[in-house]
Protein backbone atom coordinates (compact mmCIF):
# COMPACT_ATOMS: atom_id res chain seq x y z
CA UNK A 1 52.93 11.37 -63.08
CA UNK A 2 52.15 8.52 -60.34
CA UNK A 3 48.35 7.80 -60.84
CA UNK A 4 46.05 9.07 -58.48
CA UNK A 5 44.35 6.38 -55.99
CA UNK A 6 40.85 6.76 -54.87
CA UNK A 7 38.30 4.58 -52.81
CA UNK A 8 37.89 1.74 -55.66
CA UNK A 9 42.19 1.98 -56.91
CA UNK A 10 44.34 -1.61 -56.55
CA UNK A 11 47.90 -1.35 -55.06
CA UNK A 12 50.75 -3.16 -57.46
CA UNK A 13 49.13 -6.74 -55.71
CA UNK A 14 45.37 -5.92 -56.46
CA UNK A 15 44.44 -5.82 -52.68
CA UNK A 16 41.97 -3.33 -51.71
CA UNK A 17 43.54 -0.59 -49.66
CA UNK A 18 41.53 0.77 -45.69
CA UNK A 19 40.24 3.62 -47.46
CA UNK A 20 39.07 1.29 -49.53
CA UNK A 21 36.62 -0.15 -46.99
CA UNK A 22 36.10 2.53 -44.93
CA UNK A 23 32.83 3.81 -47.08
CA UNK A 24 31.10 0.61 -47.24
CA UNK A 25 31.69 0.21 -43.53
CA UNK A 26 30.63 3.35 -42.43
CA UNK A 27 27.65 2.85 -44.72
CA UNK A 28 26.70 -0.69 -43.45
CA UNK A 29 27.34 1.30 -39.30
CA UNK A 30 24.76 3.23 -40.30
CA UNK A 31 21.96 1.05 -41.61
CA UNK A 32 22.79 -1.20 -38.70
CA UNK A 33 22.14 1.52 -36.56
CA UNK A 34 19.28 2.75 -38.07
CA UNK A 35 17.66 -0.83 -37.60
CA UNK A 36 18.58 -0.75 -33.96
CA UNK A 37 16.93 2.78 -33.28
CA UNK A 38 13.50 1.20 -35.30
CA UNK A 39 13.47 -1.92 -33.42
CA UNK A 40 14.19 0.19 -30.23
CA UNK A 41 11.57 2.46 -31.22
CA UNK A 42 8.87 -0.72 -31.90
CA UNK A 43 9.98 -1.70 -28.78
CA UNK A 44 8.74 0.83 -26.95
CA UNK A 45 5.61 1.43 -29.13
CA UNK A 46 4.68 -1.83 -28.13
CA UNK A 47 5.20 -1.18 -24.54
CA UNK A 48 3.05 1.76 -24.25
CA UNK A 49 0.56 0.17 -26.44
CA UNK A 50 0.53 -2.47 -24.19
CA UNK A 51 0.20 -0.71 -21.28
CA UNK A 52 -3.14 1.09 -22.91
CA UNK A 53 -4.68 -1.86 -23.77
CA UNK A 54 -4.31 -2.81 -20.37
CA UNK A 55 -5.77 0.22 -19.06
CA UNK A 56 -9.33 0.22 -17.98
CA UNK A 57 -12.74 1.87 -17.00
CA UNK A 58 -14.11 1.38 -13.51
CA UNK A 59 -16.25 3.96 -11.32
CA UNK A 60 -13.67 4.66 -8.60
CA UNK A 61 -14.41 3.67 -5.15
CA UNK A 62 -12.66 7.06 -3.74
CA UNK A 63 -14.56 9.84 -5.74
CA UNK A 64 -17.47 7.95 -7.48
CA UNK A 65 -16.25 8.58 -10.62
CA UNK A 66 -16.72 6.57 -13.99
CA UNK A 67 -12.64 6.83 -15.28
CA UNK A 68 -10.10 5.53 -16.92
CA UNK A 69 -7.91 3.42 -14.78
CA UNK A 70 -4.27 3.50 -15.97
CA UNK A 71 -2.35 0.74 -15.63
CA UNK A 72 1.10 0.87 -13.80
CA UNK A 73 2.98 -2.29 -13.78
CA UNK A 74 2.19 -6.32 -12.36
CA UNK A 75 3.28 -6.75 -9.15
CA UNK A 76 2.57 -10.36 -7.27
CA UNK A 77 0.42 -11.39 -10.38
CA UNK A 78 -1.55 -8.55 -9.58
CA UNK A 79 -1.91 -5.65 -12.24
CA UNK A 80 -2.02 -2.32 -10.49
CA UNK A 81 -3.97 0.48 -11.75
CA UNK A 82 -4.38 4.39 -10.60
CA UNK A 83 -7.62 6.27 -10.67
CA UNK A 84 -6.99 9.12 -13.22
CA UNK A 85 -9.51 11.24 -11.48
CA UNK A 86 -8.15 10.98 -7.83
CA UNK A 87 -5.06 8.62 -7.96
CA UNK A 88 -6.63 5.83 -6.29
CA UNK A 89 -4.52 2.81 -6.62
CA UNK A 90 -6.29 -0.49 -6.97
CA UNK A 91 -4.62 -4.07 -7.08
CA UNK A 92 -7.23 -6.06 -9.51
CA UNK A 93 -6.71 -9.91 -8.03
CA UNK A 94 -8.86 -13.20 -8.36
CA UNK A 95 -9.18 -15.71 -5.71
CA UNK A 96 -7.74 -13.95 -2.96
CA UNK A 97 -9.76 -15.33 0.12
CA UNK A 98 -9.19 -13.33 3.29
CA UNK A 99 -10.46 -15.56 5.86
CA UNK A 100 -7.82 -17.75 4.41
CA UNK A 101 -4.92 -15.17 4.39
CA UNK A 102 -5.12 -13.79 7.87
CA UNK A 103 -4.56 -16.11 10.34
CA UNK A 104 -2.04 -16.66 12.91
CA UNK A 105 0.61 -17.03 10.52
CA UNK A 106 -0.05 -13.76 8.88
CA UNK A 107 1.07 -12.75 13.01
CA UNK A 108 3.84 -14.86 13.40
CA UNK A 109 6.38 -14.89 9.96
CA UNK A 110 4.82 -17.09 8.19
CA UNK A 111 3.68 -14.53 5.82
CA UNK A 112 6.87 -12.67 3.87
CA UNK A 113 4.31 -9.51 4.06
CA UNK A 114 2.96 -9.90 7.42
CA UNK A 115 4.54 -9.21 10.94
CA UNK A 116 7.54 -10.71 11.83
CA UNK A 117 6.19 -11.82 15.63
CA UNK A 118 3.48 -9.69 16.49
CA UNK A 119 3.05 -10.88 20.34
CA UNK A 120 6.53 -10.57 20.90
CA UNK A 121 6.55 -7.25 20.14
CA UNK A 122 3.78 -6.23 22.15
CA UNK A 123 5.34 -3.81 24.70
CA UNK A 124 6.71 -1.65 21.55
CA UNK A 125 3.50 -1.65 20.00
CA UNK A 126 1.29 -0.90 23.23
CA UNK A 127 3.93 2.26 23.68
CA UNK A 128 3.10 3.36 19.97
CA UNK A 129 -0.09 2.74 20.31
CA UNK A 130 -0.64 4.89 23.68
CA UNK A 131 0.91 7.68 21.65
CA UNK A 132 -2.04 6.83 19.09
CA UNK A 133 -4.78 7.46 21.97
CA UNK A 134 -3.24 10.49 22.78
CA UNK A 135 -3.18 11.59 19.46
CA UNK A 136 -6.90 10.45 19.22
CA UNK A 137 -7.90 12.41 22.76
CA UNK A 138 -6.87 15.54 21.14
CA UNK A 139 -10.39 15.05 18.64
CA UNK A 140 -12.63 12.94 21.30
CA UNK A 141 -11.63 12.83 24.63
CA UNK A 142 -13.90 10.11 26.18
CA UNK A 143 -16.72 7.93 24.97
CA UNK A 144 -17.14 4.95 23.01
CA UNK A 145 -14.50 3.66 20.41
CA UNK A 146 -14.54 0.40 18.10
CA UNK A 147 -11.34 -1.20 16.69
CA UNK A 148 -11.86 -2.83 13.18
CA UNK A 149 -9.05 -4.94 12.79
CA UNK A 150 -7.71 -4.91 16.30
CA UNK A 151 -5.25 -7.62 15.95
CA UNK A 152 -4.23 -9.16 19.34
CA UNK A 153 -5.44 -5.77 21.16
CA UNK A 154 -2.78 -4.16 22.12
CA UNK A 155 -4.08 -0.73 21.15
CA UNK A 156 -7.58 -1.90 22.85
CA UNK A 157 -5.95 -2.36 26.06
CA UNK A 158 -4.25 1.53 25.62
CA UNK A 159 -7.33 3.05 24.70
CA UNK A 160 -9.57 1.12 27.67
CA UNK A 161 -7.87 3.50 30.37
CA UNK A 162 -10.09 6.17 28.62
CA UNK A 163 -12.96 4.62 26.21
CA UNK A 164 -15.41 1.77 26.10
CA UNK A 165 -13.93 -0.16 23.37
CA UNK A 166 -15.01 -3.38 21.66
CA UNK A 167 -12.93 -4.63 18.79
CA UNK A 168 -13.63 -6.84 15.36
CA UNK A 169 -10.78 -8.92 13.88
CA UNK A 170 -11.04 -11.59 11.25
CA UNK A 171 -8.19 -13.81 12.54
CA UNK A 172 -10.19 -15.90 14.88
CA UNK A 173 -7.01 -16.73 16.78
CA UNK A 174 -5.87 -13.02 17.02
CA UNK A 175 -9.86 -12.23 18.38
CA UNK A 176 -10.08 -15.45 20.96
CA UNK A 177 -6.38 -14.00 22.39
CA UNK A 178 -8.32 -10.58 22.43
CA UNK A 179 -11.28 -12.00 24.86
CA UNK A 180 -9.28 -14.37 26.79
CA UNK A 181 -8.23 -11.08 27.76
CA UNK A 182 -10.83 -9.61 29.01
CA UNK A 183 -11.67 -7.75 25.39
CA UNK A 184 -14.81 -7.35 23.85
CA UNK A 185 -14.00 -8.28 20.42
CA UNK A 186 -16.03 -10.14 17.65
CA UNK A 187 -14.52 -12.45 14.89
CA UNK A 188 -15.77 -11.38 11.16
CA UNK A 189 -16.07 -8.58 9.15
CA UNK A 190 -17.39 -5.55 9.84
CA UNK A 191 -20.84 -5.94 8.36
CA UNK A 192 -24.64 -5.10 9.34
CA UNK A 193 -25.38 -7.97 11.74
CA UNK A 194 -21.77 -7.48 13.79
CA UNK A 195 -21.91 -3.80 13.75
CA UNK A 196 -25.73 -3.50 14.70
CA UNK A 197 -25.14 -5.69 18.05
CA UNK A 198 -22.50 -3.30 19.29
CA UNK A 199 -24.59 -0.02 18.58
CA UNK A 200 -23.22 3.41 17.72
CA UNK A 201 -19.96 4.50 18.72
CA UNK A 202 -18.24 8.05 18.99
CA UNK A 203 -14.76 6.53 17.54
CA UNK A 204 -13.75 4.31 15.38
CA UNK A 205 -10.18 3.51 14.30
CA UNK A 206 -8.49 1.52 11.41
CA UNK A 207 -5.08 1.53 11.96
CA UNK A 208 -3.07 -0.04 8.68
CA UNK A 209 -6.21 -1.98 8.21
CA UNK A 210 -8.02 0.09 4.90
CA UNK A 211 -5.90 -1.13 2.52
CA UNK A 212 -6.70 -4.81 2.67
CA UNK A 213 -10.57 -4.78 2.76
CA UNK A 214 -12.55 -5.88 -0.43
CA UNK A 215 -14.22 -2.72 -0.53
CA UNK A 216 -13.10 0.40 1.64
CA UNK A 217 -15.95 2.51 0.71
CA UNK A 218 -18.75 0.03 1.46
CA UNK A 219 -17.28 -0.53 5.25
CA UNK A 220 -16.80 2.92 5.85
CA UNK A 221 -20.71 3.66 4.99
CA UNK A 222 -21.36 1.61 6.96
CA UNK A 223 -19.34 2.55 9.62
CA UNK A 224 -20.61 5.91 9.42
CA UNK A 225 -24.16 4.77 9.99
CA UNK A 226 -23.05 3.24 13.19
CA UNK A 227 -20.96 6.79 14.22
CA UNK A 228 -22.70 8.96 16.34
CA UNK A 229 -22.84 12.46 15.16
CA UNK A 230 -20.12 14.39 15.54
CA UNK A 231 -18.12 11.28 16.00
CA UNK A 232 -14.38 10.63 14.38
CA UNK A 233 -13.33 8.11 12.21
CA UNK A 234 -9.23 7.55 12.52
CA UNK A 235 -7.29 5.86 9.71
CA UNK A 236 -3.70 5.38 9.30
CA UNK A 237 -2.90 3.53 5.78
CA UNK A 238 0.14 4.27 2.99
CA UNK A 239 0.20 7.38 1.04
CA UNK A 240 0.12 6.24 -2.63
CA UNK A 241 0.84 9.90 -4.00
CA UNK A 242 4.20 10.42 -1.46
CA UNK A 243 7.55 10.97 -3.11
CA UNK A 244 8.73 7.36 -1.91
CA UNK A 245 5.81 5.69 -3.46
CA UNK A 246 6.75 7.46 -6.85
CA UNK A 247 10.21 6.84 -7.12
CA UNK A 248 9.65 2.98 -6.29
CA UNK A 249 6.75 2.33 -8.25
CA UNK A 250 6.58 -1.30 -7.98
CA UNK A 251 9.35 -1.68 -5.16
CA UNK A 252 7.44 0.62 -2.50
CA UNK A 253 7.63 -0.91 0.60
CA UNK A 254 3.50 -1.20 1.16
CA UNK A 255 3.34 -2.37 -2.45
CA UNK A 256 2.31 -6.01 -1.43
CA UNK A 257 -0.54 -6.83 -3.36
CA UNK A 258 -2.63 -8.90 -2.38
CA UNK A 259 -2.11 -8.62 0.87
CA UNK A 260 -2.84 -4.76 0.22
CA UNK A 261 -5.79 -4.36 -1.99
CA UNK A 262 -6.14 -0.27 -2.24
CA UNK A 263 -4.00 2.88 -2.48
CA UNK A 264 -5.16 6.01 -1.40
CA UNK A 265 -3.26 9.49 -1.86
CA UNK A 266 -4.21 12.41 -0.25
CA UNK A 267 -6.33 13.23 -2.90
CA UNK A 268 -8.42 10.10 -2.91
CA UNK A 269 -8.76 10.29 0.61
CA UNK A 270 -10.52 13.52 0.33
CA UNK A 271 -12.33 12.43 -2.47
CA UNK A 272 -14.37 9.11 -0.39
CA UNK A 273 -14.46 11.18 2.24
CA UNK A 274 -16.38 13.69 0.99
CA UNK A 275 -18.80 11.99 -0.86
CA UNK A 276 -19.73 9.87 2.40
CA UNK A 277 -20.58 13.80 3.81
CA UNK A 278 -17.45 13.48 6.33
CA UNK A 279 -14.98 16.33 7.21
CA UNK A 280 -11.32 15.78 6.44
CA UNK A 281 -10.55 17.43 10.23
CA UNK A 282 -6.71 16.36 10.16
CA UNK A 283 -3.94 15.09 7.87
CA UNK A 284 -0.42 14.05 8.63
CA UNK A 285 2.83 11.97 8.06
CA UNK A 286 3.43 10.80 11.46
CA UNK A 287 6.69 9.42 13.11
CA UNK A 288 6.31 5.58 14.36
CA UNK A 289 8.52 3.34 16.31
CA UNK A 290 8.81 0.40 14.75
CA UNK A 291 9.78 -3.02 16.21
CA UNK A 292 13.50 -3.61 15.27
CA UNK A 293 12.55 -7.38 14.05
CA UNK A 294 9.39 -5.58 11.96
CA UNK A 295 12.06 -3.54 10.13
CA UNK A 296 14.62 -6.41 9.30
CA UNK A 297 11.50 -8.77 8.22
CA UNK A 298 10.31 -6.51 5.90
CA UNK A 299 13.73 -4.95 4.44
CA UNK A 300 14.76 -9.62 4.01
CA UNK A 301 11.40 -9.71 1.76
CA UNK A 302 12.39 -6.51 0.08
CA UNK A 303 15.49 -7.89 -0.84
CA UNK A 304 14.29 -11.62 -1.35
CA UNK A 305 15.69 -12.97 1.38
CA UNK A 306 14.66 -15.52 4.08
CA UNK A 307 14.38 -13.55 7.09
CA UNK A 308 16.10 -14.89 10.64
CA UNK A 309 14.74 -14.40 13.85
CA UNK A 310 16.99 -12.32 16.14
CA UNK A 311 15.48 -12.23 19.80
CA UNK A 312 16.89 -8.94 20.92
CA UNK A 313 15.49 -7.27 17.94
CA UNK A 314 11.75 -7.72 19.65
CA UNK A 315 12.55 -5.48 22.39
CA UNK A 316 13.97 -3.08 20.02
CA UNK A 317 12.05 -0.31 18.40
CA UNK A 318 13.13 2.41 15.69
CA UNK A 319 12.03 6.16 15.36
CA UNK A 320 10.91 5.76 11.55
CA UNK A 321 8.84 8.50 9.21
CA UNK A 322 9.82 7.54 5.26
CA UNK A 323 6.39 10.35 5.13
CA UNK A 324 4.61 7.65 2.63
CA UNK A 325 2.34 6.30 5.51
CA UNK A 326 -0.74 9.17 6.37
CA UNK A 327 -2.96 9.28 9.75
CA UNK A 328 -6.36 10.77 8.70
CA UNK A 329 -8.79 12.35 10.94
CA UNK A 330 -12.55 12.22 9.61
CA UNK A 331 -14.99 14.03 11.44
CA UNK A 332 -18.91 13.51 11.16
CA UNK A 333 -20.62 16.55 11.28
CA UNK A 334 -23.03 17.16 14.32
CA UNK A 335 -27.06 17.30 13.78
C-alpha cells in the first residue's frame, strides 16, 4: 500500500508539497486581514472621536438656543459647525477683518470668491434686479426702502422708479460710485448712529448680503427697530438644508468661508425670525439670471483653476435655479 500524504508528508526529495502550504497561508490571509479590519476600524473610531471632540456648545444666533454645535468638516481653515437645534451653519474664523476683505477687488476678480467684474455686468444685474422690485411690489408697493449692502447700486437705481431708497455698503469705493450717482448711500455698517440718521423705513432688503455679517441677528434687531410697522424685511441668502448643500458638504458652491460667515436652512430662518416677533410672510427657491462670466468665475475656483476673462461672457446671462439659494419675505406685524 502507497502511504497516504497529508498536509505535513515529504515527496521522495523532502520538498514540501502546495497543499502543504496552503493552511499556513490561508491562516496567515486571515490574521492579516483581521489586522486590516481593526486598524480600519481604529481608524474610523478615531475619526468620529475626533469629530466629537471638536464639537461644541454655543447659544445659536437663529433660535436662541444653548446647543451642541456639531462639527462638519474644515473648509478654508475654517471649521464649520451646524446648530443641532435649527441647522444653523456657522464658520468659526479668527482674524477675518471685513473692512479689509471687501473692497474693490472683492468687485473686480481679485477675490477667487467674489464677482468676476461686477460693473461690467451691470445691465444683467439691473434686469435681475428689476425682477427683484417686482417681486418686492407684490408685499409693499410704494414707500421707503434701505439697501444694506447695495454694492455699486444697481438694484437702487431699479427700485428708485418706485421707492425712496438710501443704501449702506462697506466698500467705500463701491458706496462713492453709488453717490457719484446720484445715490444716497452711506459707507459702514449698519449700526445705531448710520441707521438712526436715515430714520425708519417700510423696506429693507439684503440681497446675498446675511451670510457675511459678524452677527446676523444683532443687525436684523436692529433693523427691525428702524422698520416701520407693518414693514418687510427681504433676504435672499443660500439654503444650508437644500439637497445640493447636502450632497456637497464641503464642495457646495456658497461654501466659501470666510467670505461667508453663516448658514441658514429653512428652519433656522424661521427660528431668528420668530424670536425677533417677525412673520415668515413668503418662502421660495427663485430662478436668477446669472452673468455668464459670474458662472465661469465661480465654476474656475470650484475646480482650482485661474479664471480668464472672456468679454462676451459680461453681456451674457444664464437662467439658473440649483434651489439651494432661498428669497425670504419677513413681515413686521402692524400696531
Amino acid at each position: 500500500m502507497p502511504e497516504e500524504r497529508t498536509q505535513h508528508s515529504e515527496d521522495s526529495k523532502g520538498r514540501t508539497g502546495p497543499e502543504d502550504l496552503r493552511g499556513p497561508a490561508a491562516t496567515f490571509d486571515r490574521v492579516e486581514e483581521g489586522a486590516t479590519a481593526i486598524v480600519t476600524l481604529s481608524t474610523k473610531n478615531h475619526e468620529v472621536f475626533e469629530s466629537r471632540v471638536r464639537d461644541r456648545s454655543h447659544v445659536c444666533l437663529a433660535c436662541g438656543q444653548a446647543s451642541v454645535h456639531r462639527f462638519l468638516y474644515r473648509k478654508n481653515g475654517c471649521d464649520i459647525l451646524r446648530c443641532e437645534q435649527c441647522g444653523l451653519g456657522r464658520a468659526e474664523t479668527m482674524g477675518f477683518d471685513p473692512d479689509r476683505y471687501y473692497t474693490s477687488g472683492y468687485f473686480s476678480g481679485e477675490r477667487p470668491d467674489g464677482y468676476a467684474d461686477y460693473i461690467g455686468t451691470e445691465n444683467i444685474l439691473r434686469r435681475e434686479f428689476a425682477g427683484t422690485v417686482g417681486f418686492i411690489r407684490k408685499f409693499r408697493a410704494s414707500g421707503r426702502l434701505l439697501d444694506v449692502g447695495c454694492a455699486y447700486g444697481f438694484f437702487l437705481h431699479e427700485a428708485k422708479r418706485f421707492f425712496d431708497v438710501s443704501g449702506i455698503e462697506l466698500a467705500e469705493d463701491a458706496a462713492e460710485h453709488c453717490r457719484r450717482s446720484g445715490l444716497n448711500v452711506f459707507t459702514g455698517q449698519a449700526d445705531e448712529t448710520l441707521l438712526g440718521r436715515l430714520g425708519t423705513t417700510d423696506v429693507i432688503v439684503l440681497l446675498d448680503v446675511i451670510e457675511h455679517l459678524p452677527s446676523p441677528r444683532d443687525t436684523i434687531a436692529l433693523l427691525v427697530n428702524h422698520l416701520d410697522p407693518g414693514g418687510i424685511i427681504v433676504i435672499t441668502t443660500g439654503d444650508f438644508g437644500s439637497l445640493y448643500s447636502r450632497v456637497a458638504g464641503a464642495h457646495w458652491r456658497l461654501m466659501t468661508p470666510p467670505q461667508h460667515l453663516w448658514f441658514f436652512s429653512q428652519a433656522s430662518m424661521q427660528a431668528m425670525a420668530t424670536s425677533l416677533g417677525l412673520e415668515v410672510e413668503h418662502l421660495d427657491h427663485p430662478w436668477k439670471v446669472v452673468p455668464l462670466s459670474l458662472i465661469s468665475f465661480q465654476l474656475a475656483r470650484m475646480a482650482g483653476l485661474r479664471p480668464k476673462r472672456i468679454a462676451i461672457s459680461n453681456r451674457l446671462g444664464l437662467p439658473v435655479n440649483l434651489f439651494d439659494a432661498m428669497r425670504v419675505v419677513l413681515r413686521k406685524p402692524s400696531r
